[in-house]
ModelCIF file with pLDDT and N, C-alpha, C, O atoms, coordinates in Angstrom:
data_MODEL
#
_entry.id   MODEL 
#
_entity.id                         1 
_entity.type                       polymer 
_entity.pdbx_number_of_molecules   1 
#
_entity_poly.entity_id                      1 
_entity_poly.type                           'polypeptide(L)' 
_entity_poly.nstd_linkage                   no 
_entity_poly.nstd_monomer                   no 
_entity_poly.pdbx_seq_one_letter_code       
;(UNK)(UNK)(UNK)(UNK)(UNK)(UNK)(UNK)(UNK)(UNK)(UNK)(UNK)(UNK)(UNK)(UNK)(UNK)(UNK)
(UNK)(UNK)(UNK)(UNK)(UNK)(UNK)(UNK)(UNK)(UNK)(UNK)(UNK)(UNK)(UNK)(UNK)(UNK)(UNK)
(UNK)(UNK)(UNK)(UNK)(UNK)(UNK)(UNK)
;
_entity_poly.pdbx_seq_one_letter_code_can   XXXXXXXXXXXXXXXXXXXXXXXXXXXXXXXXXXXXXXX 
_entity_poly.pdbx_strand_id                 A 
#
loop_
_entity_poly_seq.entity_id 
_entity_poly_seq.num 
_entity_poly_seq.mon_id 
_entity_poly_seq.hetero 
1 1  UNK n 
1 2  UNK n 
1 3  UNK n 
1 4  UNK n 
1 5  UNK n 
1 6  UNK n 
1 7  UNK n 
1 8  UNK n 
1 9  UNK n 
1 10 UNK n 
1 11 UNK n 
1 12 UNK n 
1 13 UNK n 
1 14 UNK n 
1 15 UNK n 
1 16 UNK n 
1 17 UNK n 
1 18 UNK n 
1 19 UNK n 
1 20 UNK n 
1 21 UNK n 
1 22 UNK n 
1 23 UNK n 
1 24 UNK n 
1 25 UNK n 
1 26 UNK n 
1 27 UNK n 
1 28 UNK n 
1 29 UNK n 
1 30 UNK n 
1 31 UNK n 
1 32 UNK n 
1 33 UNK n 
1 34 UNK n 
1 35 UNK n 
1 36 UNK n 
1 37 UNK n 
1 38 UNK n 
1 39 UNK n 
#
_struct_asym.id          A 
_struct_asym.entity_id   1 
#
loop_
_ma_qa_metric.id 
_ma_qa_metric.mode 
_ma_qa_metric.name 
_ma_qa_metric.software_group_id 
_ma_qa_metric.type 
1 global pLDDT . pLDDT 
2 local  pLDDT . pLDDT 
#
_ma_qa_metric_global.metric_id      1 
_ma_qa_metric_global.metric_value   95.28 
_ma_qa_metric_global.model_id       1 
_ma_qa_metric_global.ordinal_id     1 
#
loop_
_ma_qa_metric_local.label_asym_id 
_ma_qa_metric_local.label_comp_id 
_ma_qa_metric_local.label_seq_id 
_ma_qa_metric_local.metric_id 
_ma_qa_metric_local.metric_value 
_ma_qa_metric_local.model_id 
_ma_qa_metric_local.ordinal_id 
A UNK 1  2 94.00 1 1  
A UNK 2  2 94.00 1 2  
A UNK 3  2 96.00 1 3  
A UNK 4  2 97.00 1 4  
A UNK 5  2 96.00 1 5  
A UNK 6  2 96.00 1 6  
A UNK 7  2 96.00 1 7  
A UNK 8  2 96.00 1 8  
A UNK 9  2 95.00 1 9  
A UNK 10 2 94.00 1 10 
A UNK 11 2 95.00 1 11 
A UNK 12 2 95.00 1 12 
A UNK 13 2 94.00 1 13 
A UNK 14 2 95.00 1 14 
A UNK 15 2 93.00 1 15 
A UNK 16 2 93.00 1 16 
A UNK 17 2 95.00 1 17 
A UNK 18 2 96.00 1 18 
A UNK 19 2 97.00 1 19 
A UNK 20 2 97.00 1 20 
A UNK 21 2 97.00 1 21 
A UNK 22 2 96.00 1 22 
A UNK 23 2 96.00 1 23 
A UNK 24 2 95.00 1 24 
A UNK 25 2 93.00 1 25 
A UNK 26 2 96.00 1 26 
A UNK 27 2 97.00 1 27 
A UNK 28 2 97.00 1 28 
A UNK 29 2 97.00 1 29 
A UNK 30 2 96.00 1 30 
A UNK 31 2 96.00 1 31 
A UNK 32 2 96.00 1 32 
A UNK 33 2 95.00 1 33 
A UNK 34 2 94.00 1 34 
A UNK 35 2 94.00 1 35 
A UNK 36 2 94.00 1 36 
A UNK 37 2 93.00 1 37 
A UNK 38 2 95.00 1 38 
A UNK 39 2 95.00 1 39 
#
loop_
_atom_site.group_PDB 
_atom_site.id 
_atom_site.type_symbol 
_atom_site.label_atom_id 
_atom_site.label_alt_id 
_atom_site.label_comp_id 
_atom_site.label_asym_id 
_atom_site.label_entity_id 
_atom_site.label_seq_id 
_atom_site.pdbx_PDB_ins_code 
_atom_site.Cartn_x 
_atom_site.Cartn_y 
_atom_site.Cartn_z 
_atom_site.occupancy 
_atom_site.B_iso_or_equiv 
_atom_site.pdbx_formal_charge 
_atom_site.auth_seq_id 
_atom_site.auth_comp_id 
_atom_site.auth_asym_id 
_atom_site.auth_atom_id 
_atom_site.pdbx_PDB_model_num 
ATOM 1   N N  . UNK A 1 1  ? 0.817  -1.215  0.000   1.00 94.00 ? 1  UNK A N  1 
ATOM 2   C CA . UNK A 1 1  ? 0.000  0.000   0.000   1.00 94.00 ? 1  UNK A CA 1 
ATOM 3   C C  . UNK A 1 1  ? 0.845  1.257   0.000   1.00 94.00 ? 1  UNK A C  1 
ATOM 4   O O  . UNK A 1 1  ? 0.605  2.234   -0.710  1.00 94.00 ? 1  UNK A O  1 
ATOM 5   N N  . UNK A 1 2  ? 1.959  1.147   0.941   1.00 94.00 ? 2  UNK A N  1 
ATOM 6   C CA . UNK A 1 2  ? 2.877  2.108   0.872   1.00 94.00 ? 2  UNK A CA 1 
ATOM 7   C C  . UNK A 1 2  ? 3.070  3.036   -0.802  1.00 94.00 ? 2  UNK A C  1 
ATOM 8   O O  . UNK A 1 2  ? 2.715  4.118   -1.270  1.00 94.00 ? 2  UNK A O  1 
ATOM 9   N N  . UNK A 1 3  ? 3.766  1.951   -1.205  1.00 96.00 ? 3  UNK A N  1 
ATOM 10  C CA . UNK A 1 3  ? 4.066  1.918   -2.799  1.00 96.00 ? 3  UNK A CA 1 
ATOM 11  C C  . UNK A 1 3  ? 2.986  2.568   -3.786  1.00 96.00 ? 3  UNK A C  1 
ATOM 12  O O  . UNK A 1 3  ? 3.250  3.381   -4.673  1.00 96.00 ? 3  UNK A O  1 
ATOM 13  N N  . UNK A 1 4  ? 2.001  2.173   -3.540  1.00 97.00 ? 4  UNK A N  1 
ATOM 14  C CA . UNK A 1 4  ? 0.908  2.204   -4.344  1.00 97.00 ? 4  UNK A CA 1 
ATOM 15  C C  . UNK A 1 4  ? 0.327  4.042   -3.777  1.00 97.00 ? 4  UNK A C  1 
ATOM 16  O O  . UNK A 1 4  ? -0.039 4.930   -4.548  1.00 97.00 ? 4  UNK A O  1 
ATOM 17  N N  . UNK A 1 5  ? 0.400  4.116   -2.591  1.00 96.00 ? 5  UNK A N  1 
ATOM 18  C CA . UNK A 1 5  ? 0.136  5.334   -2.690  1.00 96.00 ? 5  UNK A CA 1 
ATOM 19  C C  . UNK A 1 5  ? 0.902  6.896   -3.006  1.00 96.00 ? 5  UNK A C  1 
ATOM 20  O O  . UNK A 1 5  ? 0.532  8.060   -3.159  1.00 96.00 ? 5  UNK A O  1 
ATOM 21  N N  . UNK A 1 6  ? 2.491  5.948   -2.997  1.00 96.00 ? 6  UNK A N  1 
ATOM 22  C CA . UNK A 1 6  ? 3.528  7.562   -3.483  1.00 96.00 ? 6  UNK A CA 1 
ATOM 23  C C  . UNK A 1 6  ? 3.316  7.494   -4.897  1.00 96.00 ? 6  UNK A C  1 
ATOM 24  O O  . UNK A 1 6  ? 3.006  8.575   -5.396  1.00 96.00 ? 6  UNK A O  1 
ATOM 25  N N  . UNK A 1 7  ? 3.403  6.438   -5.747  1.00 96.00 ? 7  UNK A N  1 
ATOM 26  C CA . UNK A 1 7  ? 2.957  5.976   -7.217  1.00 96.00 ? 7  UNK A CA 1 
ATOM 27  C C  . UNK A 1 7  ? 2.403  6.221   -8.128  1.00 96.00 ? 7  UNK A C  1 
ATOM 28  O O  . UNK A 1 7  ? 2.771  6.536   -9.260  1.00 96.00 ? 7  UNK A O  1 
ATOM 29  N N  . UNK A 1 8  ? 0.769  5.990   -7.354  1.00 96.00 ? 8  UNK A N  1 
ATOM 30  C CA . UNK A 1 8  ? -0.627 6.111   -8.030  1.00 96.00 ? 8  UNK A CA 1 
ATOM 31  C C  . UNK A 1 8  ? -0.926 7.643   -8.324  1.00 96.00 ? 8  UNK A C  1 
ATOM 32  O O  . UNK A 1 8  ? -1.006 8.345   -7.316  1.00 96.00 ? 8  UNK A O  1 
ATOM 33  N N  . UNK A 1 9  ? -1.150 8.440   -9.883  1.00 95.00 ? 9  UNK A N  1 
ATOM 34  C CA . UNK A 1 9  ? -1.752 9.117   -9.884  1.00 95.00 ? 9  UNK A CA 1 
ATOM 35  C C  . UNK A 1 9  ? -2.768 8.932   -11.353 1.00 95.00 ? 9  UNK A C  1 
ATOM 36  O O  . UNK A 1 9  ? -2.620 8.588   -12.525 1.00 95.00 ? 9  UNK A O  1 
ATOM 37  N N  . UNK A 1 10 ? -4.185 9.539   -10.173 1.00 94.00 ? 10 UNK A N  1 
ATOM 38  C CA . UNK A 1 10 ? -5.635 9.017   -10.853 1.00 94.00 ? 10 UNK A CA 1 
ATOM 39  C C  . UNK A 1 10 ? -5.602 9.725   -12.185 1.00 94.00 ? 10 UNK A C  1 
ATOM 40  O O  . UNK A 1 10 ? -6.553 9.489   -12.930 1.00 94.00 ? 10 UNK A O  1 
ATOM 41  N N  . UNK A 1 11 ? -4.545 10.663  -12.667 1.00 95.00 ? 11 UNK A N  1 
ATOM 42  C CA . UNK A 1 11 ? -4.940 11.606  -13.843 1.00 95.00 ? 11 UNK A CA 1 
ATOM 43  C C  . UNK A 1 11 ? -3.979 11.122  -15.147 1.00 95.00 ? 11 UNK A C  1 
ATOM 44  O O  . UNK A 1 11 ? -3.886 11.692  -16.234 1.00 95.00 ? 11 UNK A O  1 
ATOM 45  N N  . UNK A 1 12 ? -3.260 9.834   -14.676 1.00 95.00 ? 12 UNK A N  1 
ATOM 46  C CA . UNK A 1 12 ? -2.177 9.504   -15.776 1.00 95.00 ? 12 UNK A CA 1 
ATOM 47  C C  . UNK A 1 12 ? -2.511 7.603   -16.016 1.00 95.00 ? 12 UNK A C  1 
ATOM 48  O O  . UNK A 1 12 ? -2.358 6.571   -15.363 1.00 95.00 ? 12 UNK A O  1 
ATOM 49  N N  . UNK A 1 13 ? -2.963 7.961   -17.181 1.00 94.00 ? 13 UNK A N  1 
ATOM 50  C CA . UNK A 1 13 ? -3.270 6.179   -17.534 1.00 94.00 ? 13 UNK A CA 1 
ATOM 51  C C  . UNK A 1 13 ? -2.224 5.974   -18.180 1.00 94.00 ? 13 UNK A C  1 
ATOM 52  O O  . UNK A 1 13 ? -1.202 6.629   -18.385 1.00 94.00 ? 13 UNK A O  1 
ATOM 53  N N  . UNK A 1 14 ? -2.879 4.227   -18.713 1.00 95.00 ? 14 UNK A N  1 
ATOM 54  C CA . UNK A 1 14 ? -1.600 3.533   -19.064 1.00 95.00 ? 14 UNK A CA 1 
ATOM 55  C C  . UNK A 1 14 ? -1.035 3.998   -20.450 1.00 95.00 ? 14 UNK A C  1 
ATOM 56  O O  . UNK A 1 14 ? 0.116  3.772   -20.824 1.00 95.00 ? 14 UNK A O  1 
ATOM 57  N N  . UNK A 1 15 ? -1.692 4.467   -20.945 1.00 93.00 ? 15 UNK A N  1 
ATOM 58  C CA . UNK A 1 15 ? -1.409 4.685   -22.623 1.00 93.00 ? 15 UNK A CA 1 
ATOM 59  C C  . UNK A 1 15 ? -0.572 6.212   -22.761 1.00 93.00 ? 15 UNK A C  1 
ATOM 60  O O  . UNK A 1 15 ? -0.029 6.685   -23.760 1.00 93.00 ? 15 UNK A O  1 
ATOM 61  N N  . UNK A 1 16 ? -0.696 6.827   -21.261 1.00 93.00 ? 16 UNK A N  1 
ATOM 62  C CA . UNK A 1 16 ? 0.093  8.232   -21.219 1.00 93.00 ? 16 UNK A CA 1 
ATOM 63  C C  . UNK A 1 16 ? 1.196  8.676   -20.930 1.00 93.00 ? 16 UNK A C  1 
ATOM 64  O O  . UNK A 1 16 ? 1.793  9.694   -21.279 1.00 93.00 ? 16 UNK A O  1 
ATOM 65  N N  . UNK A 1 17 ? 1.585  7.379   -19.883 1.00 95.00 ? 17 UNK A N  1 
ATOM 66  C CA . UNK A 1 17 ? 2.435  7.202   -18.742 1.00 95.00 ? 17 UNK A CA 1 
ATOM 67  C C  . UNK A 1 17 ? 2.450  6.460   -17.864 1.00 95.00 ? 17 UNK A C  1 
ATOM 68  O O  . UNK A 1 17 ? 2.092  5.388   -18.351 1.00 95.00 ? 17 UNK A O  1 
ATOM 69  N N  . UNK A 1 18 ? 2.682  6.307   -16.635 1.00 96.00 ? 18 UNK A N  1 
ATOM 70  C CA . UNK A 1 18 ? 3.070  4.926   -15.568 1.00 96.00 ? 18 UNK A CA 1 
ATOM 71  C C  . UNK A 1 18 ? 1.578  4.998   -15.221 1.00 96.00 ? 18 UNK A C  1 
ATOM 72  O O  . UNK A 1 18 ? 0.971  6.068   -15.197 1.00 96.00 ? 18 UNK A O  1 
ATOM 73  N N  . UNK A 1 19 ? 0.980  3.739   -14.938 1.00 97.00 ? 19 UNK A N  1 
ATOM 74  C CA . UNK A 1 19 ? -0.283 4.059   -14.180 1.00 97.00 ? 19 UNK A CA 1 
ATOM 75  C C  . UNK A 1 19 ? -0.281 2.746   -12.874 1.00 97.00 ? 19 UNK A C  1 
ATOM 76  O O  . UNK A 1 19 ? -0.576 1.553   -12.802 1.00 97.00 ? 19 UNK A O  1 
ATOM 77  N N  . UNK A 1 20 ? 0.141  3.617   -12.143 1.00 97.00 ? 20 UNK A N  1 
ATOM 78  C CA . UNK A 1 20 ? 0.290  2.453   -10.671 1.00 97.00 ? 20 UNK A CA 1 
ATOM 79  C C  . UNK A 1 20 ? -0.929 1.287   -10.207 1.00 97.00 ? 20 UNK A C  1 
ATOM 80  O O  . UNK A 1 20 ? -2.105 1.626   -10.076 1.00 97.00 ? 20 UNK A O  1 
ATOM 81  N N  . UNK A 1 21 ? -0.659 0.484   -10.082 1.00 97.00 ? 21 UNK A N  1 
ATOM 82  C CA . UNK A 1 21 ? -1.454 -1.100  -9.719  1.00 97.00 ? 21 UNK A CA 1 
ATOM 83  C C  . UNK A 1 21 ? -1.073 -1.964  -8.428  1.00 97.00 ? 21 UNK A C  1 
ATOM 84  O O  . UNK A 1 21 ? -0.223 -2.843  -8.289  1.00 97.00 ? 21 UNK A O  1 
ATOM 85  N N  . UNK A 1 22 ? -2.100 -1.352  -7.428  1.00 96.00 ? 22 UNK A N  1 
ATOM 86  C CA . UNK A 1 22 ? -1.859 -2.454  -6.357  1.00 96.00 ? 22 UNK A CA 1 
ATOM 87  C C  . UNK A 1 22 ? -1.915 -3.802  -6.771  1.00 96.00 ? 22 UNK A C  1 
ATOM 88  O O  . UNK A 1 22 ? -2.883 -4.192  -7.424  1.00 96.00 ? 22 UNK A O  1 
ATOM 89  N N  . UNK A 1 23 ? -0.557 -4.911  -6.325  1.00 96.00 ? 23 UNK A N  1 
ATOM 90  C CA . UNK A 1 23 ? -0.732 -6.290  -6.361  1.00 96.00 ? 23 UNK A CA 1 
ATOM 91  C C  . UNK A 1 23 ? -1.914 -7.165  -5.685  1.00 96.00 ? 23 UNK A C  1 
ATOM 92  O O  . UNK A 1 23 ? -1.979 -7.265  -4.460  1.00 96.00 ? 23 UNK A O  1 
ATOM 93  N N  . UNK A 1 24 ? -2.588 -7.619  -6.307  1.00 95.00 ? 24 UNK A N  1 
ATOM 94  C CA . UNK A 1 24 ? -3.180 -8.223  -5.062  1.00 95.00 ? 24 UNK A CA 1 
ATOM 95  C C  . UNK A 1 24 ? -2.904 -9.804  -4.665  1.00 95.00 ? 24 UNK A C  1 
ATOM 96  O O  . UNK A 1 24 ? -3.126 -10.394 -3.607  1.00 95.00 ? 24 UNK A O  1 
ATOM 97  N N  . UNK A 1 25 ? -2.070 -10.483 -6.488  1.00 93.00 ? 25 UNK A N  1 
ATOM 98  C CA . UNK A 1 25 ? -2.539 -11.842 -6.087  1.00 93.00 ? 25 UNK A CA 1 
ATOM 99  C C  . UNK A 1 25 ? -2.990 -12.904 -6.913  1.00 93.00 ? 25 UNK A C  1 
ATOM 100 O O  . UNK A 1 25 ? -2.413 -13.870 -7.412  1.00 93.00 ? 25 UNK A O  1 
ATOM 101 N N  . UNK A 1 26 ? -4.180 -12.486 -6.938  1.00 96.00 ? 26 UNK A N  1 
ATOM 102 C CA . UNK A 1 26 ? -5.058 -13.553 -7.883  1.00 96.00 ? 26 UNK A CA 1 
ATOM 103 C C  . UNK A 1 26 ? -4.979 -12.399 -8.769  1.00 96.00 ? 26 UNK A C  1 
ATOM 104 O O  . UNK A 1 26 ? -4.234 -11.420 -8.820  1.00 96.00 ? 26 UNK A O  1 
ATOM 105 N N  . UNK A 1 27 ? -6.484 -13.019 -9.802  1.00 97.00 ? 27 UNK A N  1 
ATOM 106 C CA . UNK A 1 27 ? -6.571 -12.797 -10.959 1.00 97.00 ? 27 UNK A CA 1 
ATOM 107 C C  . UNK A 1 27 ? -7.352 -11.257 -11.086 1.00 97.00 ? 27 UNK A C  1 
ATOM 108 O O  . UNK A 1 27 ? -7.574 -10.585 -12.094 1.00 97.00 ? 27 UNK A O  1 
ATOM 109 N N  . UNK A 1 28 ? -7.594 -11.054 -9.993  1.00 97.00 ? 28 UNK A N  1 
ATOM 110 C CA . UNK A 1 28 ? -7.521 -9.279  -9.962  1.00 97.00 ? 28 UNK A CA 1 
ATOM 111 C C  . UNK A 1 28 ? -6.716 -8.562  -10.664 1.00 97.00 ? 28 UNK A C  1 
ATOM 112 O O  . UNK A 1 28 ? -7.106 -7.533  -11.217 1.00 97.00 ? 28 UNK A O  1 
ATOM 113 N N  . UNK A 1 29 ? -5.547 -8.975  -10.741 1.00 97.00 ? 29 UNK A N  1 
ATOM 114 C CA . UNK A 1 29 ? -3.900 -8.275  -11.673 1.00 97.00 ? 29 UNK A CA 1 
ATOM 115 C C  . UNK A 1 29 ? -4.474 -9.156  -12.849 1.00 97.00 ? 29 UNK A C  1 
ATOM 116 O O  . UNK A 1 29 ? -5.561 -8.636  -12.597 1.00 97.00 ? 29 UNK A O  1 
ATOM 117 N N  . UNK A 1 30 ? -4.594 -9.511  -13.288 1.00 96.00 ? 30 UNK A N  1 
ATOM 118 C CA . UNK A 1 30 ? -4.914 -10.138 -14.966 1.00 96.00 ? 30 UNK A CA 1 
ATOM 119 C C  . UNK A 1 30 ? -5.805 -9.690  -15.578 1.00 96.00 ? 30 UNK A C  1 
ATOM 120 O O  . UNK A 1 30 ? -5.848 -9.521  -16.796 1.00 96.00 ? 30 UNK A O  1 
ATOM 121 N N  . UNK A 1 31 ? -6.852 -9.377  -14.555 1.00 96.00 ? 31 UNK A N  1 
ATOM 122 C CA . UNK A 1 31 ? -8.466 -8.562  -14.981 1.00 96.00 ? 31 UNK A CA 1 
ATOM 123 C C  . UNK A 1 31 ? -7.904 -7.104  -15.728 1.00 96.00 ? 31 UNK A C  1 
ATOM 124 O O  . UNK A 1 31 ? -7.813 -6.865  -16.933 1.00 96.00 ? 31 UNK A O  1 
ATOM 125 N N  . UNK A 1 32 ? -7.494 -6.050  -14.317 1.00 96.00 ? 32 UNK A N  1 
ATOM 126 C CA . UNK A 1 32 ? -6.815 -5.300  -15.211 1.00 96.00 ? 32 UNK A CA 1 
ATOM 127 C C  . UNK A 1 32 ? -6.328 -5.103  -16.386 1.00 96.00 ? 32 UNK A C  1 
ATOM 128 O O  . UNK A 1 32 ? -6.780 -4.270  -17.172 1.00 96.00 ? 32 UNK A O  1 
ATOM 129 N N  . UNK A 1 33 ? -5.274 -5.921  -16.632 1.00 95.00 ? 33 UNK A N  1 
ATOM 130 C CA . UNK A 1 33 ? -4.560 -6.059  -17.608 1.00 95.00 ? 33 UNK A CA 1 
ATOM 131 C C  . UNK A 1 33 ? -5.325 -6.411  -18.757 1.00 95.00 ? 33 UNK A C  1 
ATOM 132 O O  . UNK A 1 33 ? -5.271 -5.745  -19.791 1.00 95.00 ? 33 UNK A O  1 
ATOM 133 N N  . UNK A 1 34 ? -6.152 -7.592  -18.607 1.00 94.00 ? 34 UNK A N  1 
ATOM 134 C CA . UNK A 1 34 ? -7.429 -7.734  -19.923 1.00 94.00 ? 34 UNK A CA 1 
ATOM 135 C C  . UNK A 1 34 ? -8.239 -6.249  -20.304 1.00 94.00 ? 34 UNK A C  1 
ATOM 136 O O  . UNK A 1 34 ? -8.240 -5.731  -21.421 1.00 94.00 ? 34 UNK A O  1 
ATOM 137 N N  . UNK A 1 35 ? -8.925 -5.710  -19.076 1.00 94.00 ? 35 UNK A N  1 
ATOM 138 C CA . UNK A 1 35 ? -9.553 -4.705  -18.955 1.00 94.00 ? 35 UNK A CA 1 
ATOM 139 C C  . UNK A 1 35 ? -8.869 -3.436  -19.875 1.00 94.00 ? 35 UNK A C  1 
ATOM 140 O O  . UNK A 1 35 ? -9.708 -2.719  -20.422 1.00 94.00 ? 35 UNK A O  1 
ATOM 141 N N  . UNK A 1 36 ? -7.693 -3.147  -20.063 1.00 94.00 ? 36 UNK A N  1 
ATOM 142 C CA . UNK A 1 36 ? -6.968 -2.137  -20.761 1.00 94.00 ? 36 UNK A CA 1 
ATOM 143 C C  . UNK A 1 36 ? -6.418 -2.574  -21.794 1.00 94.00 ? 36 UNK A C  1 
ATOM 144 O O  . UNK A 1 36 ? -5.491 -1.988  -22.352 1.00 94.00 ? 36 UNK A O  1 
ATOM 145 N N  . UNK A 1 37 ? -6.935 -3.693  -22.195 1.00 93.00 ? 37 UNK A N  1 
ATOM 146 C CA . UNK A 1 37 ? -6.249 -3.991  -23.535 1.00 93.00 ? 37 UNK A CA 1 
ATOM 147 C C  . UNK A 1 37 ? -4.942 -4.583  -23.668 1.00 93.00 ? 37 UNK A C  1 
ATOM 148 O O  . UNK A 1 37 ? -4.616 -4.885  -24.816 1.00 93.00 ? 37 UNK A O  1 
ATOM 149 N N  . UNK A 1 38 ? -3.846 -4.893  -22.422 1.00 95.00 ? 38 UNK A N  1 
ATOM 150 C CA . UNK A 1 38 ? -2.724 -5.565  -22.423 1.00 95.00 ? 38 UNK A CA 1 
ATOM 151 C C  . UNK A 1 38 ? -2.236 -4.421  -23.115 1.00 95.00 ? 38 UNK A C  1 
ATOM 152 O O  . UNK A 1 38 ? -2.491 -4.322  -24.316 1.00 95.00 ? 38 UNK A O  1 
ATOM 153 N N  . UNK A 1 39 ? -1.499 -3.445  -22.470 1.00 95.00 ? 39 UNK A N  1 
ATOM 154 C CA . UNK A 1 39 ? -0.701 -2.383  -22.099 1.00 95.00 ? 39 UNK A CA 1 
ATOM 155 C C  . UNK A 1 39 ? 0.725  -3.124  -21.635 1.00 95.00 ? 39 UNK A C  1 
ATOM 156 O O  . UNK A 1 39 ? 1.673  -2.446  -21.238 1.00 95.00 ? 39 UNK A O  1 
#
């Protein structure tokens, strides 16, 4: 969480720049990744 909160900013996606992603684990991190098109 640490990480994720110096990281994360809500105004820069993936296609612009870094767009920070808490780990969680399961397939939560894969969803994402489907979800944006595999960035």
């Amino acid at each position: 969480d640490a990480a994720f909160e110096l990281a994360f900013d809500p105004f820069v996606p993936a296609s612009h720049g870094v767009q920070a992603v808490r780990l969680r684990g399961d397939d939560h991190d894969r969803l994402v990744y489907d979800l944006l098109g595999h960035p």
